[in-house]
N, C-alpha and C. Protein backbone atom coordinates (compact mmCIF):
# COMPACT_ATOMS: atom_id res chain seq x y z
N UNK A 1 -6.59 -16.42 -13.26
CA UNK A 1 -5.32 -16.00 -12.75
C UNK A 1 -4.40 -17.20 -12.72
N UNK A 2 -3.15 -16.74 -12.99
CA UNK A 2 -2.25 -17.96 -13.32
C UNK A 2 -1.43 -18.11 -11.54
N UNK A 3 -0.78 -19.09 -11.54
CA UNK A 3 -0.05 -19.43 -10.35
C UNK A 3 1.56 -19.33 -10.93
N UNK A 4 2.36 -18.68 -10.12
CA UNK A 4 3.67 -19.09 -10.52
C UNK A 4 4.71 -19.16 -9.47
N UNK A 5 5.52 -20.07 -9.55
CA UNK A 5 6.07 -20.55 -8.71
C UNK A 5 7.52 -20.10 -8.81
N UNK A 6 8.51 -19.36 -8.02
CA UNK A 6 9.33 -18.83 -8.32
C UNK A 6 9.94 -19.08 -6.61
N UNK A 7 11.58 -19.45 -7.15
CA UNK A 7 12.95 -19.84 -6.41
C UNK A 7 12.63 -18.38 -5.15
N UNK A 8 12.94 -19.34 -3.67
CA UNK A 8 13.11 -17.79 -2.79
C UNK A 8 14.42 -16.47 -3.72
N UNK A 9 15.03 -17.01 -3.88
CA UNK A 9 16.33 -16.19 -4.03
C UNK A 9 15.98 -15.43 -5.18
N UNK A 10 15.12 -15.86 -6.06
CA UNK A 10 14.76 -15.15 -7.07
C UNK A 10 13.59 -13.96 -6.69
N UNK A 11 12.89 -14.70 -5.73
CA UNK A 11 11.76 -13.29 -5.17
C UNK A 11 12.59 -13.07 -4.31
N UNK A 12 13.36 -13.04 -3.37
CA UNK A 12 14.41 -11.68 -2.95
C UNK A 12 14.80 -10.86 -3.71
N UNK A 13 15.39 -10.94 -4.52
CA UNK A 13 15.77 -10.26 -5.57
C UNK A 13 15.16 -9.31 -6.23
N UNK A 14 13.44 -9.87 -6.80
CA UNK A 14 12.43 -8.80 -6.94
C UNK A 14 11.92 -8.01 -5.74
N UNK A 15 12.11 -8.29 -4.92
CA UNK A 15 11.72 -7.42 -3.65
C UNK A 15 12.67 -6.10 -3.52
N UNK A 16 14.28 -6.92 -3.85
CA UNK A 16 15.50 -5.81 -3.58
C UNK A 16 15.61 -5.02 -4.83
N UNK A 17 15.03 -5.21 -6.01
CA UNK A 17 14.83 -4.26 -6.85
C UNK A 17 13.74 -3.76 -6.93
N UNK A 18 12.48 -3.75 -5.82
CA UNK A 18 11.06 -2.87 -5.53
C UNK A 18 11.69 -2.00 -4.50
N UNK A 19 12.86 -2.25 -3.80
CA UNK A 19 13.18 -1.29 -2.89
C UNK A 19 13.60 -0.27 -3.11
N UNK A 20 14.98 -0.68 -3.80
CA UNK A 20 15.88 0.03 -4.42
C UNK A 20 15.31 1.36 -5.57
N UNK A 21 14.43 0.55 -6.09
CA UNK A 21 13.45 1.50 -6.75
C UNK A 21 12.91 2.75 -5.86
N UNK A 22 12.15 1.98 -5.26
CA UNK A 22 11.29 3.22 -4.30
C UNK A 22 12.07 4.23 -3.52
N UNK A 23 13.24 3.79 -3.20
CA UNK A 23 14.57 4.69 -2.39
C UNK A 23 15.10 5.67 -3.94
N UNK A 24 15.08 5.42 -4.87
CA UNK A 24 15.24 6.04 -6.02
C UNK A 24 14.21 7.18 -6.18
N UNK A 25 13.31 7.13 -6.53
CA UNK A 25 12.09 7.73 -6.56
C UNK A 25 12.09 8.57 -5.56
N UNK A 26 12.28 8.44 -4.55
CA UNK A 26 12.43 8.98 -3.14
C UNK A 26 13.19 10.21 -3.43
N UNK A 27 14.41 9.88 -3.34
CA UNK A 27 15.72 10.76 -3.64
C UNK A 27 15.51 11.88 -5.09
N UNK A 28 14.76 11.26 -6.29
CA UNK A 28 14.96 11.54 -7.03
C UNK A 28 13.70 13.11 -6.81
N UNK A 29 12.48 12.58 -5.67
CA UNK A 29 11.72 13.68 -5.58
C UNK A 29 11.80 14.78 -4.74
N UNK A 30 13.04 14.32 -3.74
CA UNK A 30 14.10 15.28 -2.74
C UNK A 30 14.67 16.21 -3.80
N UNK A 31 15.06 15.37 -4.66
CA UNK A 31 16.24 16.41 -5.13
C UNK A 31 15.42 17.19 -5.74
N UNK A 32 14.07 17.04 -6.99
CA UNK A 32 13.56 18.13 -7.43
C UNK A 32 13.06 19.18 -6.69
N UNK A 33 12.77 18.66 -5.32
CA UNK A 33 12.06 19.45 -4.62
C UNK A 33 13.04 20.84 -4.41
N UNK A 34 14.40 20.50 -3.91
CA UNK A 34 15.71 21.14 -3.46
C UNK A 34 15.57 22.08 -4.84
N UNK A 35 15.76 21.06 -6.02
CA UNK A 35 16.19 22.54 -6.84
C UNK A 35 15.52 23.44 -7.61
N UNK A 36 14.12 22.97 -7.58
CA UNK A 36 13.37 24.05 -8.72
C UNK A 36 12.01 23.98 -7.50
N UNK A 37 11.96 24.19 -6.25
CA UNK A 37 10.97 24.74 -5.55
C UNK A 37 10.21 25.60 -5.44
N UNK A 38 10.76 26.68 -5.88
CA UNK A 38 9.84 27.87 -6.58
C UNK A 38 9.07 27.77 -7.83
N UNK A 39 10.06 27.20 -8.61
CA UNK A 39 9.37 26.95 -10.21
C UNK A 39 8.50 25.83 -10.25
N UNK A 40 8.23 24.66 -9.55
CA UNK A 40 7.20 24.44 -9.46
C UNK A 40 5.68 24.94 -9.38
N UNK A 41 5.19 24.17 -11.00
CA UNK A 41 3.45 24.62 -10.42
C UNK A 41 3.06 23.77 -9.50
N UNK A 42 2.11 24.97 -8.60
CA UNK A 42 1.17 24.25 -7.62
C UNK A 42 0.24 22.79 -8.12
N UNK A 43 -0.08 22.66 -9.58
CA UNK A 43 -0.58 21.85 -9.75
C UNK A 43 0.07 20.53 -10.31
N UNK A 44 1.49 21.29 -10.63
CA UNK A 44 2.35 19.84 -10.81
C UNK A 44 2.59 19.09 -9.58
N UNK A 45 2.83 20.05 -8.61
CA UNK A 45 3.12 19.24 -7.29
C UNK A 45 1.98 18.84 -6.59
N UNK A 46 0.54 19.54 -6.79
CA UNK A 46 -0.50 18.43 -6.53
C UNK A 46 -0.46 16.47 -6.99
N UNK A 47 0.14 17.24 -8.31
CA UNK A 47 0.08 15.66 -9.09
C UNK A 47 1.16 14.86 -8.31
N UNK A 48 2.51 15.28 -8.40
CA UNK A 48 3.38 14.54 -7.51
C UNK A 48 3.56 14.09 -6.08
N UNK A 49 2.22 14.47 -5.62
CA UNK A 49 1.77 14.30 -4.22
C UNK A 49 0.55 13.03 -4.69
N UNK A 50 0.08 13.47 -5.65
CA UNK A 50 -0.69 12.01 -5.93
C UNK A 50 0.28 11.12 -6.60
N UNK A 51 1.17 11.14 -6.93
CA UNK A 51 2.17 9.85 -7.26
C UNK A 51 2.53 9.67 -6.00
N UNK A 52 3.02 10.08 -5.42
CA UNK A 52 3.68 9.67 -4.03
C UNK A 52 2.62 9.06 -2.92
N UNK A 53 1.68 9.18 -2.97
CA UNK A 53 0.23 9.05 -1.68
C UNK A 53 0.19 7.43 -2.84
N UNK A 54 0.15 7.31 -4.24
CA UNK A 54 -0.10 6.10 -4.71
C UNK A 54 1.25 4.69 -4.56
N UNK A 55 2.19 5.48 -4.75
CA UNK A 55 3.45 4.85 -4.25
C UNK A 55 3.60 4.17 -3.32
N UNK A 56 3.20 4.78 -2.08
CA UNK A 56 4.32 4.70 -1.00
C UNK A 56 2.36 3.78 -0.16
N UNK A 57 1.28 3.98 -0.57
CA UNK A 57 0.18 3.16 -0.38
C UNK A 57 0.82 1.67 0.02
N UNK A 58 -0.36 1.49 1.35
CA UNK A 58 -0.18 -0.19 1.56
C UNK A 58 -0.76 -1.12 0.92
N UNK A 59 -1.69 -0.85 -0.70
CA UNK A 59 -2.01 -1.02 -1.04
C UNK A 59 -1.19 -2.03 -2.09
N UNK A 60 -1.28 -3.28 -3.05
CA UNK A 60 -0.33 -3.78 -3.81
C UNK A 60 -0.75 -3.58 -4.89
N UNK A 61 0.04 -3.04 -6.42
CA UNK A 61 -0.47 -3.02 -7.34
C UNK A 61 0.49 -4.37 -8.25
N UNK A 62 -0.34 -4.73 -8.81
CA UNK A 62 0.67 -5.82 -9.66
C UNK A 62 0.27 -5.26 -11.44
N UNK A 63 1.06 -5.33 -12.30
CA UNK A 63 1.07 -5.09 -13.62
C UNK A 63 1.32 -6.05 -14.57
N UNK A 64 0.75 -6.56 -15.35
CA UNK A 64 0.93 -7.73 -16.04
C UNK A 64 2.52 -7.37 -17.73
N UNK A 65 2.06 -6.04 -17.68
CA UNK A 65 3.67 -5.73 -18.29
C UNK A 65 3.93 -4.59 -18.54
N UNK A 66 4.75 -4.02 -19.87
CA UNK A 66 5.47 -2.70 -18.86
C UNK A 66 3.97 -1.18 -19.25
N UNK A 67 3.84 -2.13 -20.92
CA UNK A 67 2.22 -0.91 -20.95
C UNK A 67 1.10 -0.53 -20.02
N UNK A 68 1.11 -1.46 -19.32
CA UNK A 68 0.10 -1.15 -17.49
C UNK A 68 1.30 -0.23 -17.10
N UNK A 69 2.30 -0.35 -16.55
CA UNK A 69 3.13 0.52 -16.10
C UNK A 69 2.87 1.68 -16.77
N UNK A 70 3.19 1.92 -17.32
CA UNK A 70 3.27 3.24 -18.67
C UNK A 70 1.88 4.08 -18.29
N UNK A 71 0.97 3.24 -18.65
CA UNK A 71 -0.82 4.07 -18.44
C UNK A 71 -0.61 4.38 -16.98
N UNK A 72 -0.20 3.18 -16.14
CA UNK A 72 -0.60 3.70 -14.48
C UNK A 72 0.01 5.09 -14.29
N UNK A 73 1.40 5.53 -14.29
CA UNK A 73 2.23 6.28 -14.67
C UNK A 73 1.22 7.81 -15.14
N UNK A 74 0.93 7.42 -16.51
CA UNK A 74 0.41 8.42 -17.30
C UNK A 74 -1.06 8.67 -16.47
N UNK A 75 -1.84 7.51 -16.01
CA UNK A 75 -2.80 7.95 -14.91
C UNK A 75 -2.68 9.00 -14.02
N UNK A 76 -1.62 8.78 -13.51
CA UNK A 76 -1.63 9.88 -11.77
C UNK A 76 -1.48 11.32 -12.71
């Protein structure tokens, strides 16, 4: 494992775009919920209950680039 050393102001910054994100995501699963609540399958929204239980986890995931993203993603 590598060490890297990075400016506070620069990890603020990644923090305020892990937030901003997650308040996105948030909103973005309000709103589907609001408008196609019926048309949801039960088993899509199983799955989006397992994105969200993996999300919002106190758990930390780190990704070395965006194809980990992509599979984790395609995982849930």
């Amino acid at each position: 494992m590598n060490i890297i050393t990075l400016p506070k102001n620069e990890y603020q910054k990644i923090l305020g775009t892990q937030k901003a994100f997650e308040r996105s995501l948030m909103r973005l699963e309000k709103l589907i919920f609001q408008i196609a609540q019926d048309e949801i399958k039960p088993e899509y929204s199983a799955r989006l209950n397992k994105i969200e239980k993996q999300i919002t986890s106190e758990k930390v995931k780190r990704f070395k680039n965006k194809n980990e993203v992509k599979k984790f993603f395609a995982s849930l």
